[in-house]
Structures are given as structure tokens and as C-alpha cells.
PDB file of N, CA and C in Angstrom:
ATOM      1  N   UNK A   1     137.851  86.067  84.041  1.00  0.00           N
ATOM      2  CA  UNK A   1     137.862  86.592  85.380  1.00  0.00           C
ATOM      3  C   UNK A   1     136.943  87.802  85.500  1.00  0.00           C
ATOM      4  N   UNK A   2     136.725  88.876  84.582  1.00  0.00           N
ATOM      5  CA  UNK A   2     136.014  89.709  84.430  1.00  0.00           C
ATOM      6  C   UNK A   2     134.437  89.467  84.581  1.00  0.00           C
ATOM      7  N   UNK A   3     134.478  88.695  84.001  1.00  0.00           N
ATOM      8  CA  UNK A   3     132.514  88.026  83.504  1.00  0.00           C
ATOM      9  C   UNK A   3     132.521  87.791  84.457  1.00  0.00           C
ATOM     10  N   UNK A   4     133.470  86.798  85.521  1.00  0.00           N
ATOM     11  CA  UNK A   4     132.870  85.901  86.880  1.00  0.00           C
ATOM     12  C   UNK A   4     132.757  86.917  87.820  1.00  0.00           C
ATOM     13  N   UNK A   5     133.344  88.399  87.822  1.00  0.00           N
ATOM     14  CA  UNK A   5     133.281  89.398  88.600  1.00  0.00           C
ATOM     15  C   UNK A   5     131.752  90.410  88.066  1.00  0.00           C
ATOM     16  N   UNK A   6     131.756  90.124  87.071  1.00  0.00           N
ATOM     17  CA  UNK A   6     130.726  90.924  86.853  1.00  0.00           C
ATOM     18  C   UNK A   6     129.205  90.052  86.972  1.00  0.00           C
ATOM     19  N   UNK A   7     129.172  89.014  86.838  1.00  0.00           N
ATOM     20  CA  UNK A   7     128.082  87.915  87.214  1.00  0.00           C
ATOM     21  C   UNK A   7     127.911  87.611  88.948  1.00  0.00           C
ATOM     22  N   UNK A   8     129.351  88.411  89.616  1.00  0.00           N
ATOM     23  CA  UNK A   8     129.186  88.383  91.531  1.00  0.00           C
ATOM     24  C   UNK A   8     128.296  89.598  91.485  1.00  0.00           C
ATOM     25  N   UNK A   9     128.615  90.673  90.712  1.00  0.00           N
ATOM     26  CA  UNK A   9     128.362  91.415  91.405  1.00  0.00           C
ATOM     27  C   UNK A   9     126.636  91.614  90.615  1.00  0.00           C
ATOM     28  N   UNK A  10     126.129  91.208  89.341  1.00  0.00           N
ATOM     29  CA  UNK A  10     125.236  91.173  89.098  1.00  0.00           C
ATOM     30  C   UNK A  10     123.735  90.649  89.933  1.00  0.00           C
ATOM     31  N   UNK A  11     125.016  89.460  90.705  1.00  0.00           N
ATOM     32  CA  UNK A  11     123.715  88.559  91.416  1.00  0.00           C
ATOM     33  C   UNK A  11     123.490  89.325  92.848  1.00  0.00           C
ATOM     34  N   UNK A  12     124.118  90.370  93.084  1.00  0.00           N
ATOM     35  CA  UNK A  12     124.053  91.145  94.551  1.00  0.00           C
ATOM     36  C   UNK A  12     123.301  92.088  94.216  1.00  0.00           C
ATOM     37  N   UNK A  13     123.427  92.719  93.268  1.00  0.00           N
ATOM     38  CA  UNK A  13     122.532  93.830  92.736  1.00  0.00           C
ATOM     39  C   UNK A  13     121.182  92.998  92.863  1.00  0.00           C
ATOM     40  N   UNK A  14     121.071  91.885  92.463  1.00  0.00           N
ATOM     41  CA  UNK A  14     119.480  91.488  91.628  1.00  0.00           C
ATOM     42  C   UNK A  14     119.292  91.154  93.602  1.00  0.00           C
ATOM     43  N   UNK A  15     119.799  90.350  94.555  1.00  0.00           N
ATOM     44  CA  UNK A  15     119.444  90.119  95.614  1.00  0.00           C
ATOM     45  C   UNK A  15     119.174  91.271  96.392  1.00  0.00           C
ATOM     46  N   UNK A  16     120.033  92.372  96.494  1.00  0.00           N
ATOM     47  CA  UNK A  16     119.499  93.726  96.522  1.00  0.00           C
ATOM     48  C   UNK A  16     118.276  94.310  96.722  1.00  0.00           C
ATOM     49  N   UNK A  17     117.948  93.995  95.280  1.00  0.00           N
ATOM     50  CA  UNK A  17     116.819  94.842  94.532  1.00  0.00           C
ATOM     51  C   UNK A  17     115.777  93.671  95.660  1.00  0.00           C
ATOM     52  N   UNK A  18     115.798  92.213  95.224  1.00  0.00           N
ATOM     53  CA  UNK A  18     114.763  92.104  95.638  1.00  0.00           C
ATOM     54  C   UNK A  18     114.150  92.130  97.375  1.00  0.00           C
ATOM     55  N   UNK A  19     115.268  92.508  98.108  1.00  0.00           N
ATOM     56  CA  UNK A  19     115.274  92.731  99.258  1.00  0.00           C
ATOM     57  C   UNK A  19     114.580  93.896  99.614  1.00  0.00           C
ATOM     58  N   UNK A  20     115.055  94.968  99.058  1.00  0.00           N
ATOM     59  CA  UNK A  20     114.445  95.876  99.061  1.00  0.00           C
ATOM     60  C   UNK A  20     112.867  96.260  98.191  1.00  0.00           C
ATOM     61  N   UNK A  21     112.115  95.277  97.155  1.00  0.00           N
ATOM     62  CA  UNK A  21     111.107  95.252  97.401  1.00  0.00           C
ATOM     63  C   UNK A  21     110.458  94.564  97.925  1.00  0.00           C
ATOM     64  N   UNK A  22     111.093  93.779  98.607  1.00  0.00           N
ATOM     65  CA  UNK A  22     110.135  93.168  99.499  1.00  0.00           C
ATOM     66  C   UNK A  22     110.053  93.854 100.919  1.00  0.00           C
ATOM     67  N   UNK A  23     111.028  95.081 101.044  1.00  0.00           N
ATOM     68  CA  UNK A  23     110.901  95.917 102.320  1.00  0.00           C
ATOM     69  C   UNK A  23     109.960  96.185 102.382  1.00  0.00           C
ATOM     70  N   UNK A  24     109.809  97.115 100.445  1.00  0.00           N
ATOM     71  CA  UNK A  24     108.957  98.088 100.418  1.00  0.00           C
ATOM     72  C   UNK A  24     107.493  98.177 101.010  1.00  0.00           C
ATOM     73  N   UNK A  25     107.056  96.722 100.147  1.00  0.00           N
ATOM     74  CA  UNK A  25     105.737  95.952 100.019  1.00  0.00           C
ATOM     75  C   UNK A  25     105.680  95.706 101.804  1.00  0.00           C
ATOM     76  N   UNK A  26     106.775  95.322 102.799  1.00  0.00           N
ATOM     77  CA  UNK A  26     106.081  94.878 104.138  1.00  0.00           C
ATOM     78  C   UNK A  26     106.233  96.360 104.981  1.00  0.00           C
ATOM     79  N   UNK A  27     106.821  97.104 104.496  1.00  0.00           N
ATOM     80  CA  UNK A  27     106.182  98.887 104.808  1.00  0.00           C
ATOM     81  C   UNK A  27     104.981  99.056 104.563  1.00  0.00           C
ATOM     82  N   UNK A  28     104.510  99.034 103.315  1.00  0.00           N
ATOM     83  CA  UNK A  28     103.299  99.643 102.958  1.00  0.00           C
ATOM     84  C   UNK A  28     102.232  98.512 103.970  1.00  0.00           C
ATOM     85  N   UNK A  29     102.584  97.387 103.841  1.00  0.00           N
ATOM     86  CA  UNK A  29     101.383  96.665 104.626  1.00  0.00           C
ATOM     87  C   UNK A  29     101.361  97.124 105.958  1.00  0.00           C
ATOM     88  N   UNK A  30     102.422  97.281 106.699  1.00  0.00           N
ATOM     89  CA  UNK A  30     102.404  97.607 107.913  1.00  0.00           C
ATOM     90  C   UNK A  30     101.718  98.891 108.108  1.00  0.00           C
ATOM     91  N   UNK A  31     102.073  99.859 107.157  1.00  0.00           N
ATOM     92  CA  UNK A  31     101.317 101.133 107.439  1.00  0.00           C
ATOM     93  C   UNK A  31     100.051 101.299 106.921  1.00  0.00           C
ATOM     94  N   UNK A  32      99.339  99.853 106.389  1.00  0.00           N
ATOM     95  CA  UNK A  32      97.991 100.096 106.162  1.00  0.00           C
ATOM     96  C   UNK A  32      97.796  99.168 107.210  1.00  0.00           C
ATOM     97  N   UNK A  33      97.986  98.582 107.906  1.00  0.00           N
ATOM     98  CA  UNK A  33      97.472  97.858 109.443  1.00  0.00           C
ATOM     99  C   UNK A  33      97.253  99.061 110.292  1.00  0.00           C
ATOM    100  N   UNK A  34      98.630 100.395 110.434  1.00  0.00           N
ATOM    101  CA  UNK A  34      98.153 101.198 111.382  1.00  0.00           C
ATOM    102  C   UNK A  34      97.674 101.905 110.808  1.00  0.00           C
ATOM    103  N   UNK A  35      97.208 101.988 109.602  1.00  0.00           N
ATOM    104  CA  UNK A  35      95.540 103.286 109.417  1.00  0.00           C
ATOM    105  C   UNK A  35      94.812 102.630 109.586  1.00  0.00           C
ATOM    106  N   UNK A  36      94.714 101.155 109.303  1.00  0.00           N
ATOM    107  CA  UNK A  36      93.116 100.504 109.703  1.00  0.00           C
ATOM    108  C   UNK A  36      93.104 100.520 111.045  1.00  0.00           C
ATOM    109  N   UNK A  37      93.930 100.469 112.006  1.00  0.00           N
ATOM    110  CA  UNK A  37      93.416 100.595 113.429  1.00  0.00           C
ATOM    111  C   UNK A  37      93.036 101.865 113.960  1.00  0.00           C
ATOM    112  N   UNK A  38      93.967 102.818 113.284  1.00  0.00           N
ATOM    113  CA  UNK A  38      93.609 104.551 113.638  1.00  0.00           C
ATOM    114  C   UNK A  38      92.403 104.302 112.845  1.00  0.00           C
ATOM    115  N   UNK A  39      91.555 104.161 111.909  1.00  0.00           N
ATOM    116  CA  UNK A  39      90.547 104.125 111.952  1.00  0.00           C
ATOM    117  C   UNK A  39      89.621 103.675 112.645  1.00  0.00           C
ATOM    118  N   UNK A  40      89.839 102.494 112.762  1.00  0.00           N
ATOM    119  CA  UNK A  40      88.980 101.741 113.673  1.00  0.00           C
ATOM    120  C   UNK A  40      89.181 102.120 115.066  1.00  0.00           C
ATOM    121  N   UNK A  41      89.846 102.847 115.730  1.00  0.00           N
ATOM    122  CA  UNK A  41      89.900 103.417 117.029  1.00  0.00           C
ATOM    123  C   UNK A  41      89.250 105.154 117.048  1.00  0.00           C
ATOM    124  N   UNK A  42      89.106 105.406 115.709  1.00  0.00           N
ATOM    125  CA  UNK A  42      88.820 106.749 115.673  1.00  0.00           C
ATOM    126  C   UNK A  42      87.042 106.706 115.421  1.00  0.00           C
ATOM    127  N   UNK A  43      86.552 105.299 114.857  1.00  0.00           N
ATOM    128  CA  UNK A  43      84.812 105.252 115.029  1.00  0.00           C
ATOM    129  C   UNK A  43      84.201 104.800 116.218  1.00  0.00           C
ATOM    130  N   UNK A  44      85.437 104.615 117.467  1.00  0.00           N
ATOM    131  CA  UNK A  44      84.693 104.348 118.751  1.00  0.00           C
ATOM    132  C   UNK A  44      84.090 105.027 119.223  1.00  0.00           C
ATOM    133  N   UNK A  45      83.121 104.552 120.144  1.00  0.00           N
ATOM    134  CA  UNK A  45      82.477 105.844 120.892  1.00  0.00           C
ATOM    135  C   UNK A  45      83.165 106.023 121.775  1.00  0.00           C
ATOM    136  N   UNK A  46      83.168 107.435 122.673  1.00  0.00           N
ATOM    137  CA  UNK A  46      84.279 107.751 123.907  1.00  0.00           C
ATOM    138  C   UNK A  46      82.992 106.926 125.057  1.00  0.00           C
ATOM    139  N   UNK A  47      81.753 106.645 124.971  1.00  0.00           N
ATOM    140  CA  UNK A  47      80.970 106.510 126.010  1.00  0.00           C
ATOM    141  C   UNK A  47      80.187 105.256 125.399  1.00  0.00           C
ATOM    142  N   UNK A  48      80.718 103.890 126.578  1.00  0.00           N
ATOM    143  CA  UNK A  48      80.052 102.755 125.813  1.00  0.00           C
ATOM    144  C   UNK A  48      78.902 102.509 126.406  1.00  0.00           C
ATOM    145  N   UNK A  49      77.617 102.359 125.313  1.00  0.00           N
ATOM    146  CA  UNK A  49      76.313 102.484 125.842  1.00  0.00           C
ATOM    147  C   UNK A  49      76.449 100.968 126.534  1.00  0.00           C
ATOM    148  N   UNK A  50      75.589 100.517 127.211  1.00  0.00           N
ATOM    149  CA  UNK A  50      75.009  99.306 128.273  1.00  0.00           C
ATOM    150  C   UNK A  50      74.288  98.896 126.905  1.00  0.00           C
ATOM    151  N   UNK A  51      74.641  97.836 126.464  1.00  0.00           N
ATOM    152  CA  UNK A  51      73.917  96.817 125.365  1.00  0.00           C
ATOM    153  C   UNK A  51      72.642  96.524 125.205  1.00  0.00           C
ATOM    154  N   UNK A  52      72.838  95.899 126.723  1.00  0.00           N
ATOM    155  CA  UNK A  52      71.583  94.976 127.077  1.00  0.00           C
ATOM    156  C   UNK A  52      70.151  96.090 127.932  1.00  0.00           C
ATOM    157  N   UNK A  53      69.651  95.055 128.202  1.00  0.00           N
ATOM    158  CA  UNK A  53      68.145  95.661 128.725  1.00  0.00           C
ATOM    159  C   UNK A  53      68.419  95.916 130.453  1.00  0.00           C
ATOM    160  N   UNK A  54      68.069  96.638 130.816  1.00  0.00           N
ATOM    161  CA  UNK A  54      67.722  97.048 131.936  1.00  0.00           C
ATOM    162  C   UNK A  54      67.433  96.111 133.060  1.00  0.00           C
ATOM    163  N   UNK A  55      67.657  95.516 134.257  1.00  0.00           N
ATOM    164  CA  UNK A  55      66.956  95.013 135.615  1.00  0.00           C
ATOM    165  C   UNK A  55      65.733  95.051 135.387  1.00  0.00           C
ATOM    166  N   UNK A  56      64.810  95.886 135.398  1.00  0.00           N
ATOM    167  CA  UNK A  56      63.359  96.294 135.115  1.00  0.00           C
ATOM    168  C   UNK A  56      63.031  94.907 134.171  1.00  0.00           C
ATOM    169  N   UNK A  57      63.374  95.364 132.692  1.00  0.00           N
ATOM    170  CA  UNK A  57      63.026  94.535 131.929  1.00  0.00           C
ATOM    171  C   UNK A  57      63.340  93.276 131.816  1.00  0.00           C
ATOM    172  N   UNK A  58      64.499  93.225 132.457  1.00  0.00           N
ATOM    173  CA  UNK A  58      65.423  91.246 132.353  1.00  0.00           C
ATOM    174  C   UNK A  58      64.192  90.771 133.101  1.00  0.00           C
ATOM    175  N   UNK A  59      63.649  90.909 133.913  1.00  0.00           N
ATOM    176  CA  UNK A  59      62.975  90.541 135.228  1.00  0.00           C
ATOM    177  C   UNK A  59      61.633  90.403 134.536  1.00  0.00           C
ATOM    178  N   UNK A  60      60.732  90.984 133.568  1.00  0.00           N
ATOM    179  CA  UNK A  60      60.084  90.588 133.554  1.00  0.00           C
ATOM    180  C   UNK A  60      60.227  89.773 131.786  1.00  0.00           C
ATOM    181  N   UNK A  61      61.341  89.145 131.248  1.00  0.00           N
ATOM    182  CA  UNK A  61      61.556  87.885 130.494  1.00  0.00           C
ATOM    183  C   UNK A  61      60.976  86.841 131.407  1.00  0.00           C
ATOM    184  N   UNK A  62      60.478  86.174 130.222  1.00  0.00           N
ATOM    185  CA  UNK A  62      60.077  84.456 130.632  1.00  0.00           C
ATOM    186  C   UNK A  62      60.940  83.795 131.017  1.00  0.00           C
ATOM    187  N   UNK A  63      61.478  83.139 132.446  1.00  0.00           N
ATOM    188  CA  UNK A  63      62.313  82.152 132.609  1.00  0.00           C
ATOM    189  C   UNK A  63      63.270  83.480 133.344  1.00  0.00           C
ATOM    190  N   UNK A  64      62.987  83.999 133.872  1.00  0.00           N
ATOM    191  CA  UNK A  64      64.141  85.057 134.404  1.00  0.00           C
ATOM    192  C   UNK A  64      64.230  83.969 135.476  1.00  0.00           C
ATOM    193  N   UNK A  65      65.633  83.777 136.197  1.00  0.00           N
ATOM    194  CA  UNK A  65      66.401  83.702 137.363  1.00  0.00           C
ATOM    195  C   UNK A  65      67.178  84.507 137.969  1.00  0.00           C
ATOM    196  N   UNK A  66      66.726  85.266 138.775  1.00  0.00           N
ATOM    197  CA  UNK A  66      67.722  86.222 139.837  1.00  0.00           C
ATOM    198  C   UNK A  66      68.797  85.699 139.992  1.00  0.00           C
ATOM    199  N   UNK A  67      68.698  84.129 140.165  1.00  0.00           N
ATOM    200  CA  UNK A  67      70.575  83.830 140.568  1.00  0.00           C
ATOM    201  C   UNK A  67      71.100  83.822 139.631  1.00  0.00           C
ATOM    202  N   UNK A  68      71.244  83.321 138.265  1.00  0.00           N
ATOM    203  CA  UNK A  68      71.830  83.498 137.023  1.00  0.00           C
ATOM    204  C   UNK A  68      72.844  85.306 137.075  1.00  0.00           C
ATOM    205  N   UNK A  69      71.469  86.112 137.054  1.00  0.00           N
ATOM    206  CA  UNK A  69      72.216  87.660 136.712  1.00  0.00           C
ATOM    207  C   UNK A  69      72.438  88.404 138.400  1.00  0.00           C
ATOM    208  N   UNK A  70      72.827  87.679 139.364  1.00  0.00           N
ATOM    209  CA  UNK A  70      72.857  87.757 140.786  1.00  0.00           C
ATOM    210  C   UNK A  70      72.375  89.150 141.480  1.00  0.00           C
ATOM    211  N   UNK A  71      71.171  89.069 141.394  1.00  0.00           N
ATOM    212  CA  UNK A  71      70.231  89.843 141.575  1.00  0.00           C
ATOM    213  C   UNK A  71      69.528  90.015 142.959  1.00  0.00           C
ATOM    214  N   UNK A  72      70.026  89.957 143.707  1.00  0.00           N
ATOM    215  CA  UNK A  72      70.446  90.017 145.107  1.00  0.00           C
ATOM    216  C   UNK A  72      69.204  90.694 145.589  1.00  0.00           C
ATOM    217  N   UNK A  73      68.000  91.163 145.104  1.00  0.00           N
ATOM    218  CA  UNK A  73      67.105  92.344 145.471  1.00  0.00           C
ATOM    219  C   UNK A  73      65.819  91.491 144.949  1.00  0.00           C
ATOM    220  N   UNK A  74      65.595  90.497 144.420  1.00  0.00           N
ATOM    221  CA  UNK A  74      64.432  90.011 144.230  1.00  0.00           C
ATOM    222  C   UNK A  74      64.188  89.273 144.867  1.00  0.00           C
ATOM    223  N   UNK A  75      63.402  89.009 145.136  1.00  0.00           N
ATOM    224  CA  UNK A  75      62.417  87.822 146.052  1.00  0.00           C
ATOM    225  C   UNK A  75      63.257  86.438 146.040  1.00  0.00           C
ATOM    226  N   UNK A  76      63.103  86.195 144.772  1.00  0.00           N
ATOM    227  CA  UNK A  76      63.494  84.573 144.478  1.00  0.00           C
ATOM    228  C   UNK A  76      65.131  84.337 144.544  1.00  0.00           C
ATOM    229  N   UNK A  77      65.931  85.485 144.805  1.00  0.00           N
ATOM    230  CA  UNK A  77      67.060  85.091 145.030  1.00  0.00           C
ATOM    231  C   UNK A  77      67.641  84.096 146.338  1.00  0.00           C
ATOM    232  N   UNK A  78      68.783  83.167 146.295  1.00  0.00           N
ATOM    233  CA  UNK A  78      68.910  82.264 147.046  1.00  0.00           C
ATOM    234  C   UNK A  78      70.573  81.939 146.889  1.00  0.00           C
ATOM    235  N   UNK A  79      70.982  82.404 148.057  1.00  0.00           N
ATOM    236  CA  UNK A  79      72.124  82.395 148.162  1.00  0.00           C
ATOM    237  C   UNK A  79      72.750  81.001 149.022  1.00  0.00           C
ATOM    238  N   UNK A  80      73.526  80.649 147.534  1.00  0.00           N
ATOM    239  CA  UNK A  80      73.964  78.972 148.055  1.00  0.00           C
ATOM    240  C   UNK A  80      74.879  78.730 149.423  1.00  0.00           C
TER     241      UNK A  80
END
């Protein structure tokens, strides 16, 4: 009766334990998800530059269409 009490309570300890490292391990991951985002939110710029090229310059690409980038101010625009 002793052994079968001490083999209950052995197997709670060992389920225990491994509960709790597996807390541990999904703590630590979680708190390296939120430093990688505080990082990655901390190399943004506060002021997002305009990517692309300018009106000026789209306009004079080969194959420009005013209606495509709705460009309402050029000649060739044509409102359906």
C-alpha cells in the first residue's frame, strides 16, 4: 500500500515538473515574440517616405496611362 502511494504521488510530481517546463519554455517564447516586435516597431520610421516616383516622373515612363494611376490632370485622361 505504501509503494502504490508513493508511485501516485511520484507520477504527480514527474507530471508536475513537466508541466511546468513546458510553461517555462512557452514563457520564454512568448517573451521573445514581444522583444522581436518591440524591436521591430522600434526600427520604424515615425515618417513614411512615398516609395515610389513622383507624377512628374510616372508620366514620363514608357506606356504611362493616366487612367491606370487616375490622373485626372493629363490630357489623355478619359473618364468612363
Amino acid at each position: 500500500m505504501a509503494v502504490a502511494a508513493a508511485l501516485l504521488w511520484a507520477t504527480k510530481l514527474v507530471a508536475l515538473g513537466l508541466l511546468l517546463y513546458v510553461a517555462f519554455w512557452a514563457a520564454v517564447l512568448l517573451l521573445g515574440v514581444a522583444v522581436a516586435g518591440w524591436a521591430a516597431a522600434a526600427n520604424t520610421p515615425d515618417e513614411e517616405e512615398w516609395p515610389f516616383t513622383d507624377l512628374t516622373e510616372l508620366r514620363k515612363s514608357p506606356g504611362y496611362d493616366p487612367n491606370l494611376y487616375n490622373d485626372t490632370s493629363h490630357e489623355l485622361y478619359t473618364d468612363d
